[in-house]
Protein backbone atom coordinates (compact mmCIF):
# COMPACT_ATOMS: atom_id res chain seq x y z
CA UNK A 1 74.28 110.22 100.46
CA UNK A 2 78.27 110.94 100.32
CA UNK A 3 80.09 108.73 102.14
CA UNK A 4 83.49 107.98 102.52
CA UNK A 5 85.44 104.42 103.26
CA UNK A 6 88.27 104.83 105.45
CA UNK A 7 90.86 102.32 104.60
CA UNK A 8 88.72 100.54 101.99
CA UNK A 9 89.79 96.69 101.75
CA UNK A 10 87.51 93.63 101.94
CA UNK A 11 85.17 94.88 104.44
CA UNK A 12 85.20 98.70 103.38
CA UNK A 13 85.08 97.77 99.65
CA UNK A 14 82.43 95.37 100.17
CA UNK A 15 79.87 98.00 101.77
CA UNK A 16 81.36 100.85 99.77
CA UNK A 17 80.72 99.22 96.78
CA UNK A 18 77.04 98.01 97.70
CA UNK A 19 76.69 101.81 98.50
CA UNK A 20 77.74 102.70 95.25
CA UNK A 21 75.95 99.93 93.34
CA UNK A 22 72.75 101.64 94.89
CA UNK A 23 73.73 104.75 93.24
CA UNK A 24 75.36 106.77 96.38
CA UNK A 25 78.63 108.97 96.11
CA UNK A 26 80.95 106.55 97.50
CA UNK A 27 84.76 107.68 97.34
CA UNK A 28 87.37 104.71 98.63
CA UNK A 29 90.00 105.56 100.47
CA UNK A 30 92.60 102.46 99.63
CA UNK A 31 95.92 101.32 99.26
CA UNK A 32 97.56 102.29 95.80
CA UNK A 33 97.40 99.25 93.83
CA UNK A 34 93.90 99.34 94.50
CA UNK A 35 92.98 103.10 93.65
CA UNK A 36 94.63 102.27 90.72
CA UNK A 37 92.46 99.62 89.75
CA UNK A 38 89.65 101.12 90.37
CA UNK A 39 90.37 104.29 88.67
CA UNK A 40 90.75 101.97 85.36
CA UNK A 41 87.89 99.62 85.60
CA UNK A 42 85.94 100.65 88.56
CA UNK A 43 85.70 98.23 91.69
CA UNK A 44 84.98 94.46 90.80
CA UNK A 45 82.13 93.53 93.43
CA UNK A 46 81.76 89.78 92.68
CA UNK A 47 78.86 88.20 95.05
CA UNK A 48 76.99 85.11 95.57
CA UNK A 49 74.07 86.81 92.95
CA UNK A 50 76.23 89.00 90.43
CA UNK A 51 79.52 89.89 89.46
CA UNK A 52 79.41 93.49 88.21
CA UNK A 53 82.13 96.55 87.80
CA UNK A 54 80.74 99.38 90.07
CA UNK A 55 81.94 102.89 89.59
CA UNK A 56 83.43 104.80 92.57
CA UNK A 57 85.49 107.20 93.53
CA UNK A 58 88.86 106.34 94.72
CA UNK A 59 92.01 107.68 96.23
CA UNK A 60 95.15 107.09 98.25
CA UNK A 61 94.54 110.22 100.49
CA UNK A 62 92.44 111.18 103.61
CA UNK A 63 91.85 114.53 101.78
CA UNK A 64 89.28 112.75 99.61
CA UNK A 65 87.10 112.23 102.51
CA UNK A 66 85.67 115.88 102.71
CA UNK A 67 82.08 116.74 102.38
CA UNK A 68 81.31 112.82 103.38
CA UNK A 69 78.09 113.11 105.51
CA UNK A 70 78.87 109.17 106.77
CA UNK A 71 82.59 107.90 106.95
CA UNK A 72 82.84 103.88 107.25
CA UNK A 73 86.00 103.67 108.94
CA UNK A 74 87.25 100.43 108.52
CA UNK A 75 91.17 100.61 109.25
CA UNK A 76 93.05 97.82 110.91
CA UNK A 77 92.55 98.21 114.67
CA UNK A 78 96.78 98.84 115.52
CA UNK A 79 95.93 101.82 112.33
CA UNK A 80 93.01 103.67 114.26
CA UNK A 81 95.03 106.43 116.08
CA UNK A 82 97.26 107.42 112.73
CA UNK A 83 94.22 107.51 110.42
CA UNK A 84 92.14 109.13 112.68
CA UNK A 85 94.84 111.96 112.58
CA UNK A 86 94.70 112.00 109.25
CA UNK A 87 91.21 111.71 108.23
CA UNK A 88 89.93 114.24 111.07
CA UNK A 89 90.81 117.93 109.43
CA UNK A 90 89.03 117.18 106.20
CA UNK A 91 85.28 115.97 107.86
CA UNK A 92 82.81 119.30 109.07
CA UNK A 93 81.37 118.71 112.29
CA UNK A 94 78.20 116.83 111.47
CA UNK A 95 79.90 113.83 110.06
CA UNK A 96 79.06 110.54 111.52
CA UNK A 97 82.16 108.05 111.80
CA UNK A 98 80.67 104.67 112.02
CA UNK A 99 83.81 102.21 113.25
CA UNK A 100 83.46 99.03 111.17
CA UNK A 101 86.47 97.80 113.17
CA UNK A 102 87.60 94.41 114.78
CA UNK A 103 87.76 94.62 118.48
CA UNK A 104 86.01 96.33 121.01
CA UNK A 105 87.74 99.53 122.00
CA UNK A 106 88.00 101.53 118.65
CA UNK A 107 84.77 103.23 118.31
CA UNK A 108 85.48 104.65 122.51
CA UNK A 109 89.08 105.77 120.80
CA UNK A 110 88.12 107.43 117.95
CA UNK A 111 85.58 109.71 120.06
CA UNK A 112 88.86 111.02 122.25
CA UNK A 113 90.54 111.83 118.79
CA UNK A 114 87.86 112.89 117.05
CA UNK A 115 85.28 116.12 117.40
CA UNK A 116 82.44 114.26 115.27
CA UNK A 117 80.19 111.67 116.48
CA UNK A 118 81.36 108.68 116.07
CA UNK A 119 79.00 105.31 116.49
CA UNK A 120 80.46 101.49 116.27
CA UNK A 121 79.18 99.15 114.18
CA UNK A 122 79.42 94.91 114.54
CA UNK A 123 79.97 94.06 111.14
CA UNK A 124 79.14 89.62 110.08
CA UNK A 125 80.72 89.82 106.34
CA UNK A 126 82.53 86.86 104.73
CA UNK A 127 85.19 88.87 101.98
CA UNK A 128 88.16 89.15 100.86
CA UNK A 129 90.64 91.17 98.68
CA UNK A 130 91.03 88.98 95.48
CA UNK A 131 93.31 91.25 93.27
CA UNK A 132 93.69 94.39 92.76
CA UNK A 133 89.99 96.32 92.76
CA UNK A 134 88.30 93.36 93.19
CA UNK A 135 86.45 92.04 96.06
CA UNK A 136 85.14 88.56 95.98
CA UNK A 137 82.28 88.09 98.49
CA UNK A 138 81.71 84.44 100.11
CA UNK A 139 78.67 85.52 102.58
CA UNK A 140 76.58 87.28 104.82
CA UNK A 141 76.94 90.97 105.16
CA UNK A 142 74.38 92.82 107.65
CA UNK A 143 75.78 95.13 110.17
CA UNK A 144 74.30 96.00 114.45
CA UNK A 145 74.85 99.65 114.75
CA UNK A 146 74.73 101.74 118.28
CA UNK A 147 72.15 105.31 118.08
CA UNK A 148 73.25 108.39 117.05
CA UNK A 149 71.82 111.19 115.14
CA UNK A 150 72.23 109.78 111.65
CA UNK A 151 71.62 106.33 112.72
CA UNK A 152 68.16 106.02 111.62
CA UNK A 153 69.10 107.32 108.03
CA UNK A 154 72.10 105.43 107.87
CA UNK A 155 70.00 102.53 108.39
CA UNK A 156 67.78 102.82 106.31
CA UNK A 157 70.17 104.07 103.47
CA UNK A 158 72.00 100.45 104.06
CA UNK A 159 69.14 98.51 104.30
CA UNK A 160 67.86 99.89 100.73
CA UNK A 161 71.39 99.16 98.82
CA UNK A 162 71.12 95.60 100.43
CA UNK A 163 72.75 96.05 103.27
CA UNK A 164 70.49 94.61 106.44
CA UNK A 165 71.17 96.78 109.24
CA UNK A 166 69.74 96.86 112.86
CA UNK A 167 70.16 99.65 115.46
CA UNK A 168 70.96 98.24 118.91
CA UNK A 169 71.20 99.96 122.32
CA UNK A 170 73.47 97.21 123.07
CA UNK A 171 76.15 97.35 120.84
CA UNK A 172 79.31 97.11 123.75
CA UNK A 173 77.42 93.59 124.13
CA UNK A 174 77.24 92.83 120.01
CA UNK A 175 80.66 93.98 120.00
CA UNK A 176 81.92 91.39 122.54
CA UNK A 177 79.63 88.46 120.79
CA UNK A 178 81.76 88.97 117.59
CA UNK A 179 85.14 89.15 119.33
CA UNK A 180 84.09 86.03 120.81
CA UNK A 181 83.71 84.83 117.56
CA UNK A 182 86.99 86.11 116.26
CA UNK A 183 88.68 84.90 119.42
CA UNK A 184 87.02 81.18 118.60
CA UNK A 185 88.42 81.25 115.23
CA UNK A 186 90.75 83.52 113.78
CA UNK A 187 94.20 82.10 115.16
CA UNK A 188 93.15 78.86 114.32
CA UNK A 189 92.56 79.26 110.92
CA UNK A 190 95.23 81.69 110.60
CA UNK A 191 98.14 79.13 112.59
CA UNK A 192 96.09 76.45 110.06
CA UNK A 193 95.42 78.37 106.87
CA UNK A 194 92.55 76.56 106.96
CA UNK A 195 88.82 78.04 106.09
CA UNK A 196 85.95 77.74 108.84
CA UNK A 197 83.94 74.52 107.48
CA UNK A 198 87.18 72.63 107.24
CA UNK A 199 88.70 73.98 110.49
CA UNK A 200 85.62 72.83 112.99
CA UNK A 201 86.20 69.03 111.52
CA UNK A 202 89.71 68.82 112.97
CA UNK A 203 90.42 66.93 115.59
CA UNK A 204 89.88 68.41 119.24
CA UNK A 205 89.41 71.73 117.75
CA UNK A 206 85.92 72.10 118.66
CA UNK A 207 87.28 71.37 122.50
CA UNK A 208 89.78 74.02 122.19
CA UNK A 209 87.64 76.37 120.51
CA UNK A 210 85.38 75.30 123.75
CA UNK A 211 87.77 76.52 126.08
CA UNK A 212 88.68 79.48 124.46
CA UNK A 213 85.21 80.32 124.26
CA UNK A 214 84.71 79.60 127.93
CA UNK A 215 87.45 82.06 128.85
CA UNK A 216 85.76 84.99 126.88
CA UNK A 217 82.76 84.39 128.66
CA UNK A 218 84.35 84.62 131.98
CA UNK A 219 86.06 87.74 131.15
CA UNK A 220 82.91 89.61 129.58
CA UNK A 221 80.89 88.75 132.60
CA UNK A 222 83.72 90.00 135.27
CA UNK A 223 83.88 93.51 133.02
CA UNK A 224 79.95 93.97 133.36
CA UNK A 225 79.09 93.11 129.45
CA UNK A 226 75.79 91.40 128.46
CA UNK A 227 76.24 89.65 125.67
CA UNK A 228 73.14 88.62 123.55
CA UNK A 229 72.08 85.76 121.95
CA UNK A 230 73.11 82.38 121.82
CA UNK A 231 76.64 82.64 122.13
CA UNK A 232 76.88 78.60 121.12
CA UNK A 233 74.52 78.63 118.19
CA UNK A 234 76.51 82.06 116.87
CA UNK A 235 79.82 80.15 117.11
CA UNK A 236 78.26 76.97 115.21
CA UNK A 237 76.57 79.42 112.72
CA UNK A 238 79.85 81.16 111.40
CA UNK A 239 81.27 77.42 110.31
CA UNK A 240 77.57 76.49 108.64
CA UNK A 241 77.34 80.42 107.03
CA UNK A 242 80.73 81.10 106.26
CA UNK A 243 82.44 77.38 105.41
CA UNK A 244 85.26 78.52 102.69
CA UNK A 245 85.82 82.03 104.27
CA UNK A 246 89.73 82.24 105.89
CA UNK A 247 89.74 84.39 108.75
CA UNK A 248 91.13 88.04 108.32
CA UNK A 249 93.94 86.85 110.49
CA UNK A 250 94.89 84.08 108.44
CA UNK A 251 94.93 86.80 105.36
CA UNK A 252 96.74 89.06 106.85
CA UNK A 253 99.48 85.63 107.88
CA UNK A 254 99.52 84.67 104.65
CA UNK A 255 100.34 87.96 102.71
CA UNK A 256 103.34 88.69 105.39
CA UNK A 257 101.28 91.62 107.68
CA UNK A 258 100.45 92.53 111.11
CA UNK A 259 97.81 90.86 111.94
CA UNK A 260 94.83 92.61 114.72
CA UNK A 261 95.71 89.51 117.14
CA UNK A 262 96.54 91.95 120.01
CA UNK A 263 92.91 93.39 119.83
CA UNK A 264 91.50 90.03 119.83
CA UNK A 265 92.80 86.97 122.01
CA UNK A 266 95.41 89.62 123.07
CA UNK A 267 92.71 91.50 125.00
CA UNK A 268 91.12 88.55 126.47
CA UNK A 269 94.73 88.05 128.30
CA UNK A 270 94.92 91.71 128.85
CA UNK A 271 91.33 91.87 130.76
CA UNK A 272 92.00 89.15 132.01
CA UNK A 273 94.89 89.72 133.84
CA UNK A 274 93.37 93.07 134.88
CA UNK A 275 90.34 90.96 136.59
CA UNK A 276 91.70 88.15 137.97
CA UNK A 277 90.56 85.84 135.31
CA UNK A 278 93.09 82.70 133.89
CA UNK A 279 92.75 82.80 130.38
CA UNK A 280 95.70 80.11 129.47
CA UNK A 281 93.90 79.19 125.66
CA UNK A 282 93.87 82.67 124.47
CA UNK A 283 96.91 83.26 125.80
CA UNK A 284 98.66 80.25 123.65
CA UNK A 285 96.65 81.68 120.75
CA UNK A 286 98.12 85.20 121.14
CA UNK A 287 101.85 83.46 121.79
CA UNK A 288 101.64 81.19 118.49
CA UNK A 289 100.20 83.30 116.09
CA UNK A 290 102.26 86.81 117.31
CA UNK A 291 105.36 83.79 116.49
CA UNK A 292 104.13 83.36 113.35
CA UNK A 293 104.21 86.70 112.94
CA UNK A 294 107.72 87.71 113.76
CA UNK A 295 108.89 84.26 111.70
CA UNK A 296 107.55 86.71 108.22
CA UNK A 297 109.29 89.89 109.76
């Protein structure tokens, strides 16, 4: 299959290069110092069970997305309208985009920008960008992906390179379990620097995370969402699965960059003002973090 990752850093290199370990055409679409990298020694994908050089494609331009049958779009969330723009004259019509975004809103965006299908995707990965071309993987990695017309092949195309990958008919509801997740912990370990297994032995952060939680919960049920599962035992799991991972937040605080906080806590307090719903903990997470922010501008 020829696929194409969309702004290709931990998450997009980590399933690009699983792609191309499995022997598909994978081209990265990255950041320069990356492409660059890669170009030289391939992309480092260093897992839990190997550490090998995998060759791919890579470039710095959207251009190098035509002919991709499947393109994992995987761009920050405040990056979806620009890259979309970009990325949309060089795809033919039959191209699936499958959104392997944080948030909930940026697979229903893409399809007003876009002509192709598009189909989002709840991605559970612990990875991040170690150096230049090389992505260090601490954990997990399947994907929930809503129907489409490729879906079934896509799935099955994932689940073969080691990928596990489930098609859902609920995927608004996966998509709000996640940014649960993200809500409970990102700004906390970003404000922190502080990875999940340390973070949930803090004092009283449990109880914050707790109200937090509590406030998501409120909102998803006044905007109609089902969300599945155990909402408790997925927040306990992330600490037990994913103990030395940082959240993407706290990555993006520590190397001086936007972080997606506005697509996170930041639309709890937006939906929640919209419905009536108090949402005072996410709010003070949106506040401190978006501070932290403008203290590295």
């Amino acid at each position: 299959m020829k696929i194409a990752v969309m702004g290709a850093g931990a998450v997009g290199c980590y399933y690009g290069g699983m792609l191309a370990r499995a022997g598909h055409d994978v081209t990265l679409i990255a950041r320069a110092q990356h492409v660059e990298a890669m170009e030289r020694n391939g992309l480092r994908l260093d897992t839990q069970t190997f550490d090998e050089h995998v060759s791919v494609r890579a470039s710095t331009q959207a251009s190098a997305a035509e002919g991709a049958e499947v393109v994992l779009f995987c761009v920050k969330s405040m990056d979806t309208d620009s890259a979309a723009q970009a990325l949309k004259p060089y795809l033919d019509g039959s191209a699936l985009v499958l959104s392997l975004q944080n948030g909930v809103e940026n697979a229903q965006r893409l399809s007003e920008l876009m002509s192709q299908e598009v189909a989002a995707a709840v991605v559970y990965v612990a990875a991040e960008m170690a150096g230049p071309g090389h992505i260090r993987h601490h954990g997990r990695g399947e994907l929930v992906i809503e129907p489409s017309q490729k879906s079934e092949a896509v799935a099955a195309t994932f689940a073969a390179a080691g990928i596990p990958t489930e098609i859902s008919d609920n995927v608004r509801g996966a998509l709000w379990a996640k940014l649960v997740l993200n809500c409970a912990y990102n700004a906390l370990s970003a404000i922190g620097q502080i990875p999940y297994g340390r973070l949930v032995q803090g004092e009283g952060v449990t109880r914050a995370m707790r109200d937090v939680i509590d406030e998501c919960l409120a909102v998803a049920r006044a905007d109609n969402v089902t969300i599945p599962g155990d909402v408790d035992a997925a927040v306990r799991r992330i600490a037990q699965t994913m103990p030395n991972q940082l959240s993407s937040t706290a990555q993006d605080l520590a190397r001086g960059k936007p972080s997606e906080i506005d697509h996170l806590n930041g639309l709890i307090v937006r939906r929640g003002e919209a419905l009536g719903i108090p949402t005072p903990a996410n709010r003070m997470l949106h506040v401190l973090v978006k501070l932290v922010e403008s203290q590295a501008k």
